[in-house]
C-alpha atoms as a PDB file:
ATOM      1  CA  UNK A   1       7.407 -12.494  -4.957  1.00  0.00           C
ATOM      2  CA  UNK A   2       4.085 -11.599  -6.448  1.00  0.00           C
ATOM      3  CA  UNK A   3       3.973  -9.419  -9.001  1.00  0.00           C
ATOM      4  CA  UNK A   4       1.181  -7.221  -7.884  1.00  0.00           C
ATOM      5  CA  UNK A   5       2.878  -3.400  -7.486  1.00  0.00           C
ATOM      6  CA  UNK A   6       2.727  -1.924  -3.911  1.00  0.00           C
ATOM      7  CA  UNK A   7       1.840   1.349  -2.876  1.00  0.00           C
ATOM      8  CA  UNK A   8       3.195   2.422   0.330  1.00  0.00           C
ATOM      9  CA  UNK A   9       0.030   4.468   2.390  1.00  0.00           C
ATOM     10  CA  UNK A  10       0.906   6.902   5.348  1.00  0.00           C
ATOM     11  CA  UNK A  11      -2.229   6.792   7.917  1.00  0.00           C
ATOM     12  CA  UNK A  12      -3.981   9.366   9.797  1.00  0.00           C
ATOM     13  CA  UNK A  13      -1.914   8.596  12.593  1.00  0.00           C
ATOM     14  CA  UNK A  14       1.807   8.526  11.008  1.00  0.00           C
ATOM     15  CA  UNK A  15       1.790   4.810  10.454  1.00  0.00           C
ATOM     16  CA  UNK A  16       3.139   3.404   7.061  1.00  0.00           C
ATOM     17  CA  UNK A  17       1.773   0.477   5.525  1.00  0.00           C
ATOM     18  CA  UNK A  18       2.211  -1.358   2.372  1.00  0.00           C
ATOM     19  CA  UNK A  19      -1.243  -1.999   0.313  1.00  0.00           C
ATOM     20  CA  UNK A  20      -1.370  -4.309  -2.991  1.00  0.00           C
ATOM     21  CA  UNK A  21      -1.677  -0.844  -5.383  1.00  0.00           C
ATOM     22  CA  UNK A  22      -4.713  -3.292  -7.559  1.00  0.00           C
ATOM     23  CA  UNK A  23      -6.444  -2.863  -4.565  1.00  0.00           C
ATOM     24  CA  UNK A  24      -6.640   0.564  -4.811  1.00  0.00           C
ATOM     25  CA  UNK A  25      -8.731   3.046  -7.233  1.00  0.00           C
END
């Protein structure tokens, strides 16, 4: 398991997707 936080993301279009949360600003 890497240790990088996720951040789950709801899209435009009702999908949910999991996103590494250092990716994000």
């Amino acid at each position: 398991d890497m240790s990088l936080g996720k951040t789950k993301i709801r899209l435009s279009d009702g999908t949910e997707v999991w996103c590494a949360s250092k990716f994000l600003k």
